[in-house]
C-alpha atoms as a PDB file:
ATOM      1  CA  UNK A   1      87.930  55.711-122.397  1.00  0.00           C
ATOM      2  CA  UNK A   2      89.966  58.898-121.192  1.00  0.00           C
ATOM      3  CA  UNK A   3      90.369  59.789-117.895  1.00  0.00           C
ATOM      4  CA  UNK A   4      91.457  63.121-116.154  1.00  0.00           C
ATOM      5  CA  UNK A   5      95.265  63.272-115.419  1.00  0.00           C
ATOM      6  CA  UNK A   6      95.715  62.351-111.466  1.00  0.00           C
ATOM      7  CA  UNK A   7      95.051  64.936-109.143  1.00  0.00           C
ATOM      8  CA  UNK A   8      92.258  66.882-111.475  1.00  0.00           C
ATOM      9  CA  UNK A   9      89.515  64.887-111.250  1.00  0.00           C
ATOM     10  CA  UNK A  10      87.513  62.734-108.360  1.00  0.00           C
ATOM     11  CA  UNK A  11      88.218  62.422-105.308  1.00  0.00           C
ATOM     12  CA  UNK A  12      90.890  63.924-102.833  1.00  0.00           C
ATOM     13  CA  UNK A  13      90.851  60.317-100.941  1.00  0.00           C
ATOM     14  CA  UNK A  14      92.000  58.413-104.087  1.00  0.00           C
ATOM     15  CA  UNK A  15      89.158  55.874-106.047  1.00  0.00           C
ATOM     16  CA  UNK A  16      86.572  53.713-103.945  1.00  0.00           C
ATOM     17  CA  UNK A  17      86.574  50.435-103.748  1.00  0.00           C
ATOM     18  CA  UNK A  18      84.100  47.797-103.589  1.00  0.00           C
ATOM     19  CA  UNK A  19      82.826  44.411-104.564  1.00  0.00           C
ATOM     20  CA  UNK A  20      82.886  43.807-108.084  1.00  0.00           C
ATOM     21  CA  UNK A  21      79.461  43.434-109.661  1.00  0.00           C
ATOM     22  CA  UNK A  22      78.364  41.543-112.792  1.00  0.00           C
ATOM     23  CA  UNK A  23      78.095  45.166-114.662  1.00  0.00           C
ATOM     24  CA  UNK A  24      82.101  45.982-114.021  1.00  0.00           C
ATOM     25  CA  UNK A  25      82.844  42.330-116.055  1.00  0.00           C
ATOM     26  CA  UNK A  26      83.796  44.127-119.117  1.00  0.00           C
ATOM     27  CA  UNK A  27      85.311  47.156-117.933  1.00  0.00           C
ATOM     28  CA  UNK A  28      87.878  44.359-115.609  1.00  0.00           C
ATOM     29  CA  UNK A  29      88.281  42.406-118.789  1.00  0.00           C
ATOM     30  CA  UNK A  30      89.334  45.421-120.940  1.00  0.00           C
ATOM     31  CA  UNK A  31      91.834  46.170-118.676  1.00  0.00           C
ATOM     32  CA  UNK A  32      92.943  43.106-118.467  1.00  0.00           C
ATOM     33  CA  UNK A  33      93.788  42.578-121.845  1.00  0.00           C
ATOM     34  CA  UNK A  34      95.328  46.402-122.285  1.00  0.00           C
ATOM     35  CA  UNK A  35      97.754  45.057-119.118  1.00  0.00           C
ATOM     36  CA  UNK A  36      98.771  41.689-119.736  1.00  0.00           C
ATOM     37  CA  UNK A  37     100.260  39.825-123.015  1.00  0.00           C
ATOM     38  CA  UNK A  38      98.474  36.611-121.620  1.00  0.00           C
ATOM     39  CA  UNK A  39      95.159  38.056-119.913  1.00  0.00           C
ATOM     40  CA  UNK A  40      92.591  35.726-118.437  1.00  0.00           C
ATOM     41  CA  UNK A  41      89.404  35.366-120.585  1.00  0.00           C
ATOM     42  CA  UNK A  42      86.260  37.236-119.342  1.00  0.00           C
ATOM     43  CA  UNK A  43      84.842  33.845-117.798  1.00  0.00           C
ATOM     44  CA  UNK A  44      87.923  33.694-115.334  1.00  0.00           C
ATOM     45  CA  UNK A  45      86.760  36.389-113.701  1.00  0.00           C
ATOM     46  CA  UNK A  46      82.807  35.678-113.860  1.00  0.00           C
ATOM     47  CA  UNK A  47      84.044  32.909-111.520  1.00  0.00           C
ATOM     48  CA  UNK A  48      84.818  34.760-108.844  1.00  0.00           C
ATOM     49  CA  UNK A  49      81.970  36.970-108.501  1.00  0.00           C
ATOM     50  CA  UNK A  50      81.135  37.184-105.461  1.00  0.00           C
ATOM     51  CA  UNK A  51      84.504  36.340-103.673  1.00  0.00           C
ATOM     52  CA  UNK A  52      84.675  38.769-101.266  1.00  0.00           C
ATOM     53  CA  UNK A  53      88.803  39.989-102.177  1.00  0.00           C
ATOM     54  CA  UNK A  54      87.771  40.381-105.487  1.00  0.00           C
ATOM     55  CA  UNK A  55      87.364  44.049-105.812  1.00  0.00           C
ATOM     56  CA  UNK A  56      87.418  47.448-108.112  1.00  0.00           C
ATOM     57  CA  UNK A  57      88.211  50.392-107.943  1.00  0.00           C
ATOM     58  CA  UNK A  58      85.996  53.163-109.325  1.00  0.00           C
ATOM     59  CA  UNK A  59      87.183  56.877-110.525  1.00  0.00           C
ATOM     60  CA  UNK A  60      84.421  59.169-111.825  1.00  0.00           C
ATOM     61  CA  UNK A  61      82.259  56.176-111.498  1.00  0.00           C
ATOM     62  CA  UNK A  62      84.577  54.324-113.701  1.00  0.00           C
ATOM     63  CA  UNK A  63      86.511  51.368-113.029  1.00  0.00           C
ATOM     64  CA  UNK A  64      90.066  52.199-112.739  1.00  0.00           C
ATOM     65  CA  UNK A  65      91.473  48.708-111.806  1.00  0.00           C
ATOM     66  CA  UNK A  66      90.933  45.286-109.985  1.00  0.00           C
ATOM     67  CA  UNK A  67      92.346  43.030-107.617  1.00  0.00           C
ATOM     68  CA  UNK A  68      91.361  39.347-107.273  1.00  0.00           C
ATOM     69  CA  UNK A  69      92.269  37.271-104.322  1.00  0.00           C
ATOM     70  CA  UNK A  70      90.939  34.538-102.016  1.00  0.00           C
ATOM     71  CA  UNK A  71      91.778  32.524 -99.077  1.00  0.00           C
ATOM     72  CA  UNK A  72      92.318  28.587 -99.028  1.00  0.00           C
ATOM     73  CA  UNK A  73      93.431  26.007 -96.625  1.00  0.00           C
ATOM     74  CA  UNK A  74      96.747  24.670 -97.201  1.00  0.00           C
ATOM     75  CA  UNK A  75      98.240  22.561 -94.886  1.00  0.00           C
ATOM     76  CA  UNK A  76      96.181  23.544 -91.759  1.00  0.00           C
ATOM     77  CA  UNK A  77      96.767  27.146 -92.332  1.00  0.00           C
ATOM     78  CA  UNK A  78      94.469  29.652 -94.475  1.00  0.00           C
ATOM     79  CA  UNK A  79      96.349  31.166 -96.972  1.00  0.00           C
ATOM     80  CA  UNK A  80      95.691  34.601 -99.206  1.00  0.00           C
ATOM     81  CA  UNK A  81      96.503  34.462-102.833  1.00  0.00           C
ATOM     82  CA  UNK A  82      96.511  37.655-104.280  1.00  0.00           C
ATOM     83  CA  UNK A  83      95.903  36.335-108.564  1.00  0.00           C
ATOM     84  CA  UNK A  84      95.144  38.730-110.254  1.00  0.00           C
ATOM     85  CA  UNK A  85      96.011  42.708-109.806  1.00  0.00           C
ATOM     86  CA  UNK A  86      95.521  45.289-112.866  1.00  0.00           C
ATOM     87  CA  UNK A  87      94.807  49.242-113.263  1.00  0.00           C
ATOM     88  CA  UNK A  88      94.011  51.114-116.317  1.00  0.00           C
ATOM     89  CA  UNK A  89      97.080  52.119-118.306  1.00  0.00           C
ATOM     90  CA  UNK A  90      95.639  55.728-118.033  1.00  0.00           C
ATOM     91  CA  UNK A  91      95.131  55.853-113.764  1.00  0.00           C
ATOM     92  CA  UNK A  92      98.641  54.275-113.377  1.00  0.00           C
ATOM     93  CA  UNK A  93     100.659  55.993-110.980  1.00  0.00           C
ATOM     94  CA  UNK A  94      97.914  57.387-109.303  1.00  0.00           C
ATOM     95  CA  UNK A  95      97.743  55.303-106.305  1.00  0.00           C
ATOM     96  CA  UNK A  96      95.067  52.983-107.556  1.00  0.00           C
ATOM     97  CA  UNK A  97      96.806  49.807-106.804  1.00  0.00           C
ATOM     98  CA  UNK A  98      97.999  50.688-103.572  1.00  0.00           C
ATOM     99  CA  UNK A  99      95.049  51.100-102.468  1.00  0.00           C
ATOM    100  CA  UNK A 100      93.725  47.779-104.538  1.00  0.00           C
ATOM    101  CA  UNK A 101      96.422  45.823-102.721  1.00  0.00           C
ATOM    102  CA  UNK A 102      95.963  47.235 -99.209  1.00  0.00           C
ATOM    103  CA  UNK A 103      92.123  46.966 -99.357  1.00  0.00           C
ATOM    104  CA  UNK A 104      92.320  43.130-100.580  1.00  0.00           C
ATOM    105  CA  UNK A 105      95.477  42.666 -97.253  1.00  0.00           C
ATOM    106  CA  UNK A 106      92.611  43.523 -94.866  1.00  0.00           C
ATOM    107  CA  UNK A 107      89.466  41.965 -96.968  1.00  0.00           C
ATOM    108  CA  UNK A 108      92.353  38.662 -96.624  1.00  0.00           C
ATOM    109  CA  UNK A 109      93.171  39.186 -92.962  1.00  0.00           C
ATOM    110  CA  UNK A 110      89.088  39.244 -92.166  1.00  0.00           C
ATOM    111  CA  UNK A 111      88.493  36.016 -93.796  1.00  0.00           C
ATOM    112  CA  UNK A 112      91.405  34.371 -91.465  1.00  0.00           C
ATOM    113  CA  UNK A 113      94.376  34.616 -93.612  1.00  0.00           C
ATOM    114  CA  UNK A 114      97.692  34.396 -91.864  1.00  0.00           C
ATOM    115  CA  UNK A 115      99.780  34.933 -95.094  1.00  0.00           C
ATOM    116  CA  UNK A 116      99.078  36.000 -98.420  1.00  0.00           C
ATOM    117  CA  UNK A 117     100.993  34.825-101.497  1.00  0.00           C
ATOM    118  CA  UNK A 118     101.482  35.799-104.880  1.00  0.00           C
ATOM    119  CA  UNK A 119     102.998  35.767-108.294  1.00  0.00           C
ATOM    120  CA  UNK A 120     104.836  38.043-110.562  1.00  0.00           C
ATOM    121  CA  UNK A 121     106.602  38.383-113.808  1.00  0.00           C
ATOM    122  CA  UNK A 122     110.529  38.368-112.927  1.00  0.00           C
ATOM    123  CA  UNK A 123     110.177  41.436-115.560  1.00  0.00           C
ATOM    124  CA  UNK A 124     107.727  43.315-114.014  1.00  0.00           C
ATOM    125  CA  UNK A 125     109.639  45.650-111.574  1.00  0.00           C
ATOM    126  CA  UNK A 126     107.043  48.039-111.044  1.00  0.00           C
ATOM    127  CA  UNK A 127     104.764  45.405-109.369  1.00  0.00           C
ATOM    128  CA  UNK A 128     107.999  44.049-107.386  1.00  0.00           C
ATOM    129  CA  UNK A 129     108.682  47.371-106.103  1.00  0.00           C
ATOM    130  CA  UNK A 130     105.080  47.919-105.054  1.00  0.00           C
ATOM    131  CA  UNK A 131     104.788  44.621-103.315  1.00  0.00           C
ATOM    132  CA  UNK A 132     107.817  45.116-101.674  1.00  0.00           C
ATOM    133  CA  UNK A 133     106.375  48.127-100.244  1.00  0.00           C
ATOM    134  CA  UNK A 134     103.467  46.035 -98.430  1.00  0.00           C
ATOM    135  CA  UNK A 135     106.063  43.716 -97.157  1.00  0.00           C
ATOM    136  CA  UNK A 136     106.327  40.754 -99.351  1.00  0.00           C
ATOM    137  CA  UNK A 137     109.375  38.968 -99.617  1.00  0.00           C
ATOM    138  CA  UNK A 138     110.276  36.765-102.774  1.00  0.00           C
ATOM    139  CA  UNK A 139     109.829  33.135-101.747  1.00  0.00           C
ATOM    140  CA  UNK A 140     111.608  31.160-104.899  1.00  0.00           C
ATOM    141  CA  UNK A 141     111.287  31.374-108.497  1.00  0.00           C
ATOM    142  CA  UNK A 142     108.994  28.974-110.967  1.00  0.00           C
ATOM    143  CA  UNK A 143     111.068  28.450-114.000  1.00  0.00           C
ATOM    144  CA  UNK A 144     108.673  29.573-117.402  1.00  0.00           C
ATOM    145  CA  UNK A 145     106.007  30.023-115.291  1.00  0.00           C
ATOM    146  CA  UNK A 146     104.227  32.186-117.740  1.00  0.00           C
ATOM    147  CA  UNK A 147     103.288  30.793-121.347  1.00  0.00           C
ATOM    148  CA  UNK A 148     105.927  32.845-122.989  1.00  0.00           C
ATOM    149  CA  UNK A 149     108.277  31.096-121.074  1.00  0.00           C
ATOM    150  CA  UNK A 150     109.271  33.972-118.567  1.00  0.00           C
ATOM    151  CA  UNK A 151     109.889  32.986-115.166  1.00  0.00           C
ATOM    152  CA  UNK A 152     107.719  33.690-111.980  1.00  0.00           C
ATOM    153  CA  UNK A 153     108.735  35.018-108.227  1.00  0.00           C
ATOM    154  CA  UNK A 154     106.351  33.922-105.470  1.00  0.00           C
ATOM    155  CA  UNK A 155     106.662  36.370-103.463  1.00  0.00           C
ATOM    156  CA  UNK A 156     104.545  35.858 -99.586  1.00  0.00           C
ATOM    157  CA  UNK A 157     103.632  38.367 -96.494  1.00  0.00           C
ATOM    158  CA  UNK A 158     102.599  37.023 -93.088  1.00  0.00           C
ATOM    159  CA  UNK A 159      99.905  38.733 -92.194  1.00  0.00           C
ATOM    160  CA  UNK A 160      99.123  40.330 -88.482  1.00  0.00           C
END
């Protein structure tokens, strides 16, 4: 799939987002497996079809990326778990996950979340920098977190 370099095709306002659908399964899983050296198997995400922070993003009517998250009660207070957060290795750097990730905050914040947690690959300093854009703060580290024995940061926002 080849895609026009960033700023000379689609839209001005960046990719739209909604819902994911049933039909973008594939298209999520693909980039899945082109982002991660451990991706989660196309039934991972038929599970949570229908959640309403799991979401794509679509360039020329293509999807460009995905973000899963939901909210759950911990402890008397709902928390956001942002899991899963990929974009196709050829809209990178394009703004799609910024606007995955700040679409998902409010999607979060509607369905009562008061902070939103995540993890990422102590490696991975690209995502680090862009959540630390949005405000998250590292939280602790998970020692070989990660089947190849690579260690996580949780990293957690409060939200407003």
């Amino acid at each position: 799939m080849t895609r026009p370099a960033p700023g000379t095709g689609g839209s001005d306002e960046g990719p739209s987002i909604r819902p994911a659908e049933r039909a973008d399964l594939l298209a999520v899983t693909r980039i899945e497996n082109e982002s991660f050296a451990q991706p989660w198997p196309y039934d991972a995400f038929d599970r949570f079809l229908g959640e309403p922070g799991f979401l794509v993003a679509l360039e020329e009517g293509e999807v460009a990326g995905y973000i899963v998250a939901d909210v759950t009660q911990t402890f008397g207070r709902n928390l956001g778990h942002v899991k899963d957060i990929a974009v196709h290795p050829d809209s990178r750097g394009a703004g799609v996950g910024t606007v995955l990730l700040s679409r998902a905050l409010a999607v979060l914040t509607a369905h009562g979340a008061d902070s939103v947690k995540l993890e990422v690959r102590r490696s991975n300093d690209g995502a680090k920098r862009l959540y630390r854009e949005f405000g998250f703060e590292p939280l602790r580290f998970v020692p070989d977190y990660y089947g190849d024995d690579e260690d996580a940061i949780v990293m957690i926002r409060k939200l407003d």
